[in-house]
N, C-alpha and C. Protein backbone atom coordinates (compact mmCIF):
# COMPACT_ATOMS: atom_id res chain seq x y z
N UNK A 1 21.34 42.19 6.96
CA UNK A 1 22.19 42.71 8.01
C UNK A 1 22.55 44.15 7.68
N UNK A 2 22.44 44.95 8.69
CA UNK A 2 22.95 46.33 8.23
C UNK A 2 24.33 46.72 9.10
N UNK A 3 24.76 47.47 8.53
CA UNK A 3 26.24 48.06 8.87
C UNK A 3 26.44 49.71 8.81
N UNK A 4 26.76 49.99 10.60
CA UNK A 4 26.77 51.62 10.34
C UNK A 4 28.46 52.10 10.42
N UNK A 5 28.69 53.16 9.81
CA UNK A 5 29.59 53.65 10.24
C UNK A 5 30.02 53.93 11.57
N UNK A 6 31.85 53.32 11.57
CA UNK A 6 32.00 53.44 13.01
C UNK A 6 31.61 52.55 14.13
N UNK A 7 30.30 51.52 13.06
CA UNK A 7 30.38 50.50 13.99
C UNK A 7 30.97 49.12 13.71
N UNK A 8 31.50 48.10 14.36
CA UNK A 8 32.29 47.11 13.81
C UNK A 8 31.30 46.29 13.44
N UNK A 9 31.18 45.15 12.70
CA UNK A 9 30.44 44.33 12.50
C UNK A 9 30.76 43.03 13.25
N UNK A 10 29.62 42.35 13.78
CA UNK A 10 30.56 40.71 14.20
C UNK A 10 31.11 39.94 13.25
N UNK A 11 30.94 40.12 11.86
CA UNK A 11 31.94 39.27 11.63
C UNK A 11 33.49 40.25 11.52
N UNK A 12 33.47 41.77 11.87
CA UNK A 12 34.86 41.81 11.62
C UNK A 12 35.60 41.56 12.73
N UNK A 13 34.64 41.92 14.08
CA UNK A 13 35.42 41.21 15.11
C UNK A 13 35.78 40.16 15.21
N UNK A 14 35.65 39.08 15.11
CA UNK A 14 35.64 37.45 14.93
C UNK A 14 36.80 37.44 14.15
N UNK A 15 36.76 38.61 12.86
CA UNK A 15 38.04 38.16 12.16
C UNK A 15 39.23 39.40 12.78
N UNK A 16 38.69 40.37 13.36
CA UNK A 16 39.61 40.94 13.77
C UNK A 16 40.27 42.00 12.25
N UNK A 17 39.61 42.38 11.40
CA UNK A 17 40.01 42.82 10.42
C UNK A 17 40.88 43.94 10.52
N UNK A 18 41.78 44.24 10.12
CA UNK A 18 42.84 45.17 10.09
C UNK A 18 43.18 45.39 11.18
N UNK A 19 43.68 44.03 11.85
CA UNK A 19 44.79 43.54 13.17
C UNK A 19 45.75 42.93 12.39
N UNK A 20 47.38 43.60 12.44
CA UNK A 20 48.56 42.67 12.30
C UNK A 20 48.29 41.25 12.03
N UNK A 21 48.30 40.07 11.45
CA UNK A 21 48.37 38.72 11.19
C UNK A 21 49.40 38.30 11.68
N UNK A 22 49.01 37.35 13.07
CA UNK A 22 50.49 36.57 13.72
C UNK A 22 49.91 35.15 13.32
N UNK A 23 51.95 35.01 12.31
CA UNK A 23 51.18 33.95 12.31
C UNK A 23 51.33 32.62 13.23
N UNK A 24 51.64 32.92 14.49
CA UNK A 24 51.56 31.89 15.71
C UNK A 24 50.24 31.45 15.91
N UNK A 25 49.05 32.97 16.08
CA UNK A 25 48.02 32.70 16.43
C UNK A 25 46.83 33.15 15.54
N UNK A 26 47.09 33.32 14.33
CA UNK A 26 46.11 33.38 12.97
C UNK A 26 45.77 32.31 12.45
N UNK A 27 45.04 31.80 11.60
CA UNK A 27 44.78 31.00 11.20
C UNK A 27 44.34 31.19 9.67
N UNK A 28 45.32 31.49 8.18
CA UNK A 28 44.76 32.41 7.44
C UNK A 28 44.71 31.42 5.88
N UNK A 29 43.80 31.29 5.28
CA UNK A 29 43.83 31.30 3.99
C UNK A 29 43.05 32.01 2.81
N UNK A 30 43.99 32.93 2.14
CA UNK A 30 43.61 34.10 1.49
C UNK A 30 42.32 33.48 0.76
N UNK A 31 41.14 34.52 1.13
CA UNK A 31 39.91 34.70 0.60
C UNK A 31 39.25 33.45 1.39
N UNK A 32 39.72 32.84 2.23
CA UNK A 32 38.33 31.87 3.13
C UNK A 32 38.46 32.40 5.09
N UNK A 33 37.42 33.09 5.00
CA UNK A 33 37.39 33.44 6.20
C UNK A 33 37.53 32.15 7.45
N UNK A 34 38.69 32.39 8.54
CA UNK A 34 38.51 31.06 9.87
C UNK A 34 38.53 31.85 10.53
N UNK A 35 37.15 31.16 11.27
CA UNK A 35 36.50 31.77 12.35
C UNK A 35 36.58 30.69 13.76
N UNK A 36 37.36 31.40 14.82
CA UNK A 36 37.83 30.11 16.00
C UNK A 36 36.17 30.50 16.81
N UNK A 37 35.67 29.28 17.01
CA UNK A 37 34.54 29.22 17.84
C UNK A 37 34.21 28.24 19.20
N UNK A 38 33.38 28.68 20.16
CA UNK A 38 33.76 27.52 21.30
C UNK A 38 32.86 27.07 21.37
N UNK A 39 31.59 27.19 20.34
CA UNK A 39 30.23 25.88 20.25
C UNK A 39 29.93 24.94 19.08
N UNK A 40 31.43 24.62 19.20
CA UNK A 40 30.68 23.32 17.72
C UNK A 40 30.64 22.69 18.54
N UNK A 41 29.49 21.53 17.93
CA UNK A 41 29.00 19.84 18.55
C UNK A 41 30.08 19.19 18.41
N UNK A 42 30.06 18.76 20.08
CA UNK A 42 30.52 17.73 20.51
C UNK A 42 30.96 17.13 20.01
N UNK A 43 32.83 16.68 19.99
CA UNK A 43 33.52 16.51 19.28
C UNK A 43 34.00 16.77 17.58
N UNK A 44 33.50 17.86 17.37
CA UNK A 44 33.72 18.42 15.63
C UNK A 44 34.92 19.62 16.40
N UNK A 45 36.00 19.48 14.99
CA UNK A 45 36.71 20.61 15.37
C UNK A 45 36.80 21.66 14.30
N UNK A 46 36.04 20.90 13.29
CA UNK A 46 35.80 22.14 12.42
C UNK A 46 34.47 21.61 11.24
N UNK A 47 34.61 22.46 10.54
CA UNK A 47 32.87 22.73 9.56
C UNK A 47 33.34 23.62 8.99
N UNK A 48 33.06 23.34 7.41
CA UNK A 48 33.24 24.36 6.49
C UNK A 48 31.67 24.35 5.58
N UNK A 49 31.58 25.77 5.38
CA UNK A 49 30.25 26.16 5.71
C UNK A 49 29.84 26.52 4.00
N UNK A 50 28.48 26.45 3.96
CA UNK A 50 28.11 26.62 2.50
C UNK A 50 28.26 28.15 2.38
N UNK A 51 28.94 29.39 2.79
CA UNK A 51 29.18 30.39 2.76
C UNK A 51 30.55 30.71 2.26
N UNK A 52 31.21 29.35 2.40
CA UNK A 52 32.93 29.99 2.39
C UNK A 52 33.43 30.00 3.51
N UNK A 53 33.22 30.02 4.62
CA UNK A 53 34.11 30.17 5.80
C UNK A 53 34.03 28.95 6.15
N UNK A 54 34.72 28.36 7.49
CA UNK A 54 35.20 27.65 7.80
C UNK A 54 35.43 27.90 9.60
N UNK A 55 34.56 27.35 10.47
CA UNK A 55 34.82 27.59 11.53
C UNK A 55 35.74 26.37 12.08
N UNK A 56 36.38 27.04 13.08
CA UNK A 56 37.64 26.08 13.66
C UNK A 56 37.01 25.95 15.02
N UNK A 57 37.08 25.39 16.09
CA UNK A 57 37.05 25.08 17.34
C UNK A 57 38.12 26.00 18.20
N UNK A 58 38.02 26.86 18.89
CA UNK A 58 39.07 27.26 19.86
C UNK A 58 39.73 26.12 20.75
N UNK A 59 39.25 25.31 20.77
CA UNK A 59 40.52 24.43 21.43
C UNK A 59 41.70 23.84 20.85
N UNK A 60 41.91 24.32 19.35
CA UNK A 60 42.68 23.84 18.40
C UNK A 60 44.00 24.45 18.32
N UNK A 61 45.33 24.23 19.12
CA UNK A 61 46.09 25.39 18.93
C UNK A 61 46.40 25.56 18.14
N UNK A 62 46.70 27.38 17.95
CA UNK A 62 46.75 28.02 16.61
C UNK A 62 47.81 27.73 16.30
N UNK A 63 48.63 27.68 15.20
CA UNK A 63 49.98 27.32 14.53
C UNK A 63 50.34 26.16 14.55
N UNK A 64 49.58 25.29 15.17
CA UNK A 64 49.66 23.85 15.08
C UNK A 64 49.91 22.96 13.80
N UNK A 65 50.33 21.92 14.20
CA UNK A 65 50.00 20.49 12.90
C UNK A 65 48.99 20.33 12.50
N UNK A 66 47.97 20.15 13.93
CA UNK A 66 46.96 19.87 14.28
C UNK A 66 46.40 20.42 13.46
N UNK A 67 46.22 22.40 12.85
CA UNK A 67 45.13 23.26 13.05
C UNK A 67 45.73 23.35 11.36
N UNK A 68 46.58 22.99 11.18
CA UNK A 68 46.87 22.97 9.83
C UNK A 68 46.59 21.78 8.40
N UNK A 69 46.60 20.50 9.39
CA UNK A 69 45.55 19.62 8.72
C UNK A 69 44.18 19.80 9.08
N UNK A 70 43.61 20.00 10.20
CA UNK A 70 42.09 20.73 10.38
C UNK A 70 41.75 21.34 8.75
N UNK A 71 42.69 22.45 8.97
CA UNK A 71 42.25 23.12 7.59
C UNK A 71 42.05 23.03 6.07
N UNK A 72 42.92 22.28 6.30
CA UNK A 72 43.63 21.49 4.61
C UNK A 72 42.27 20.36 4.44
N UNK A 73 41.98 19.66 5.66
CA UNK A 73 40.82 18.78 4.96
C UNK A 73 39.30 19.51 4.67
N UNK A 74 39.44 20.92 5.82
CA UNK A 74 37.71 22.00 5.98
C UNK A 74 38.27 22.32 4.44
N UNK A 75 39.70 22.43 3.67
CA UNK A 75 39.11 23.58 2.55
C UNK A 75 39.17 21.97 1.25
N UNK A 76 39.46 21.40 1.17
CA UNK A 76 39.30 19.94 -0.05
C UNK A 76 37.61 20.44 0.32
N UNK A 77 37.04 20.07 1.66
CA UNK A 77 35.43 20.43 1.56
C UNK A 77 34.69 21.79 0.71
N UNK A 78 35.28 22.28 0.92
CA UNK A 78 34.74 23.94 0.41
C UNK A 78 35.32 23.67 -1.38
N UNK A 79 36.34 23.39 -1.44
CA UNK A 79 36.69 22.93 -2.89
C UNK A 79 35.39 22.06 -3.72
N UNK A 80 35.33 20.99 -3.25
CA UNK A 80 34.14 20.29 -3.93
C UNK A 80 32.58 20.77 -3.40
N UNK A 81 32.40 21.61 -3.02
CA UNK A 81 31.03 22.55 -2.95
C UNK A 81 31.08 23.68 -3.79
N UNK A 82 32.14 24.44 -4.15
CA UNK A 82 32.42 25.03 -5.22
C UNK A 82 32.47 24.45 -6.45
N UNK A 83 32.63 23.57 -6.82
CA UNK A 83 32.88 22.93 -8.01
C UNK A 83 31.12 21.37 -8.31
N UNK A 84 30.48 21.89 -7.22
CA UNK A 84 29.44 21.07 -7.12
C UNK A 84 29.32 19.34 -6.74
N UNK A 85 30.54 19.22 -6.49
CA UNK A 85 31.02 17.68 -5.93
C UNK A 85 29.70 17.43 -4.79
N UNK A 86 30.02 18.26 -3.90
CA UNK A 86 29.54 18.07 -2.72
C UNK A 86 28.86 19.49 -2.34
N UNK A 87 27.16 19.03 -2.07
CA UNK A 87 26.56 19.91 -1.48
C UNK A 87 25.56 19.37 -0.16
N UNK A 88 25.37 20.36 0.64
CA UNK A 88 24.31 20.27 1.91
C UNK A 88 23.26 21.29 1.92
N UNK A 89 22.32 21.05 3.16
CA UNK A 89 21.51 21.13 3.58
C UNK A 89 21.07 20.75 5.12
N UNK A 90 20.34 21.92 5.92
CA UNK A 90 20.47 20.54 6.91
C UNK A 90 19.64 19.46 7.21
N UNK A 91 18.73 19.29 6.16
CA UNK A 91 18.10 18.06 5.56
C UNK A 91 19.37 16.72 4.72
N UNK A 92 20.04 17.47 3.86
CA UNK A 92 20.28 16.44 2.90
C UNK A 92 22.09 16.78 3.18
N UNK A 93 22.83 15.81 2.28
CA UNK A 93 23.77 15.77 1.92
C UNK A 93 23.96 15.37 0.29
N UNK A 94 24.39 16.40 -0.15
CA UNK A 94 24.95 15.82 -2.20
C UNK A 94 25.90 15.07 -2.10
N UNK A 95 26.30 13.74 -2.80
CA UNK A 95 28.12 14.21 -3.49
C UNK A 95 27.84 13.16 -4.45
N UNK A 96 28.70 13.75 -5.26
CA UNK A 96 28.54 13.37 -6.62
C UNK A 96 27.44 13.25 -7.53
N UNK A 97 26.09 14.11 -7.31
CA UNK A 97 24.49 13.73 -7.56
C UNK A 97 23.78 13.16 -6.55
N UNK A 98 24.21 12.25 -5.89
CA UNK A 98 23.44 11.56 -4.98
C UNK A 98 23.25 12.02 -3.57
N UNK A 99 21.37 12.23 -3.31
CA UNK A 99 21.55 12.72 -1.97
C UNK A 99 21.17 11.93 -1.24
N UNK A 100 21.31 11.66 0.18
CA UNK A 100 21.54 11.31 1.46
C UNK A 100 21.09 12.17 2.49
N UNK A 101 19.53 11.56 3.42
CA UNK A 101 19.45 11.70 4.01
C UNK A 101 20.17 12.24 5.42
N UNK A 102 19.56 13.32 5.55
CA UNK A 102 20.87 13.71 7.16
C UNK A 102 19.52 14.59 8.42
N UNK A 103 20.17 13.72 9.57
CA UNK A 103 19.18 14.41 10.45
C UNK A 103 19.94 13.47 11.97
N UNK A 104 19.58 14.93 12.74
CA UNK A 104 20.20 14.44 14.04
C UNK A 104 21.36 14.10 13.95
N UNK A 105 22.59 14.89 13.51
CA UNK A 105 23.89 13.74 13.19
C UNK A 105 24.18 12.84 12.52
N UNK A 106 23.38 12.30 12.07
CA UNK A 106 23.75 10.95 11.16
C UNK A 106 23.05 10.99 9.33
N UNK A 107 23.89 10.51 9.06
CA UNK A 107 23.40 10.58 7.50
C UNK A 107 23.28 9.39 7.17
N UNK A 108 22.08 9.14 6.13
CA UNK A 108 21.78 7.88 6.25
C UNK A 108 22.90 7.14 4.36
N UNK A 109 23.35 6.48 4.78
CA UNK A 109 24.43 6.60 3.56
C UNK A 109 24.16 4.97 3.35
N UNK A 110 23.26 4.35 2.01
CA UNK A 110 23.32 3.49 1.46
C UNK A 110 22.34 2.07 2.15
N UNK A 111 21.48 2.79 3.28
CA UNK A 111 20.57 2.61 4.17
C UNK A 111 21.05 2.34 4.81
N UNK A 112 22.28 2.67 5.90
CA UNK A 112 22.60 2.46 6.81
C UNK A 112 23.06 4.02 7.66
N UNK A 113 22.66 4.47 9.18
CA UNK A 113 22.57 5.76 9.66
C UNK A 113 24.16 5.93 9.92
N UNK A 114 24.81 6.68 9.91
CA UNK A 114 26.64 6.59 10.42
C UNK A 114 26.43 8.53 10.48
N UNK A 115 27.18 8.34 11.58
CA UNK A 115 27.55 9.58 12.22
C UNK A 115 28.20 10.57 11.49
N UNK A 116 27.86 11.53 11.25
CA UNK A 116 28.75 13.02 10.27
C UNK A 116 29.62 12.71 10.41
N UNK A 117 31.01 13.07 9.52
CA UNK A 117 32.50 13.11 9.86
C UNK A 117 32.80 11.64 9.61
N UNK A 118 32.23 10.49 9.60
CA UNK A 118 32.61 9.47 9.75
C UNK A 118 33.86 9.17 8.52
N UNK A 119 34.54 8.94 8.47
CA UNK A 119 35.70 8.30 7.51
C UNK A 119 35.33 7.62 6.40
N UNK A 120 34.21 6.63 6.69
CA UNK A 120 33.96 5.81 5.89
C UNK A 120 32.84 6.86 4.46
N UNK A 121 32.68 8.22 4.68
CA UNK A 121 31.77 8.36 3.99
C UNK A 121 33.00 8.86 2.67
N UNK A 122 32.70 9.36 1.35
CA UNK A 122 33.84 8.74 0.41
C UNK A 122 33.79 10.17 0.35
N UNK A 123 33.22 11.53 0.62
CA UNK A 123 33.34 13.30 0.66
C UNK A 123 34.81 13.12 2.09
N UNK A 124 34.70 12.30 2.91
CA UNK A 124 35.28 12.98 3.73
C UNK A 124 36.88 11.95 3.68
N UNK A 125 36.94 11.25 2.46
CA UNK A 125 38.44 10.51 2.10
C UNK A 125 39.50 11.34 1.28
N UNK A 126 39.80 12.15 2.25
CA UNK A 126 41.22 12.91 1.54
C UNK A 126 41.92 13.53 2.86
């Protein structure tokens, strides 16, 4: 990616970099970029990304309960991908060593297919 002077980059627009922080309608945790977006799949309200960021859903209001557990469970995710708990692909899923098939939504977890996000998978129990 290149970057000229004078010109903004998309990700600083997205973050809006050196705009005041409200925090009604920010969404901030120092050093993990949230990025509000209006095309995650169908029913996800957030994804935290093998980059460090963490996209949120714009339908999430900002300053919320809501947008504040959103976050707290996207960064436990980003925590154990840093620390190698849990890694992806959009082939596979890691956690704990063991990978797991993933395709089309569903990961195949212990030979049985269950939908991303699902509760029952033991990365997404906290």
């Amino acid at each position: 990616m290149t970057f000229k002077l004078g010109q903004k980059s998309e990700f600083s627009k997205t973050m809006n970099l050196g705009a005041k922080f409200n925090k009604d309608t920010d969404a901030s945790i120092p050093g993990t970029p949230v990025i509000r977006k209006n095309d995650l799949a169908k029913g996800v309200m957030a994804e935290a990304n093998n980059d460090g960021t963490i996209f949120i859903s714009d339908k999430i209001i900002p300053g919320s309960q809501e947008e504040r557990a959103i976050l707290q469970h996207e960064m436990k995710h980003l925590v154990d991908m840093k620390t190698g708990k849990l890694a992806y692909t959009d082939n596979n899923i890691t956690w704990m060593g063991e990978t797991y098939e993933r395709k089309k939504g569903m990961i195949n977890y212990n030979g049985e297919w269950i939908e991303e996000g699902a509760k029952s998978f033991p990365w997404e129990q906290h």
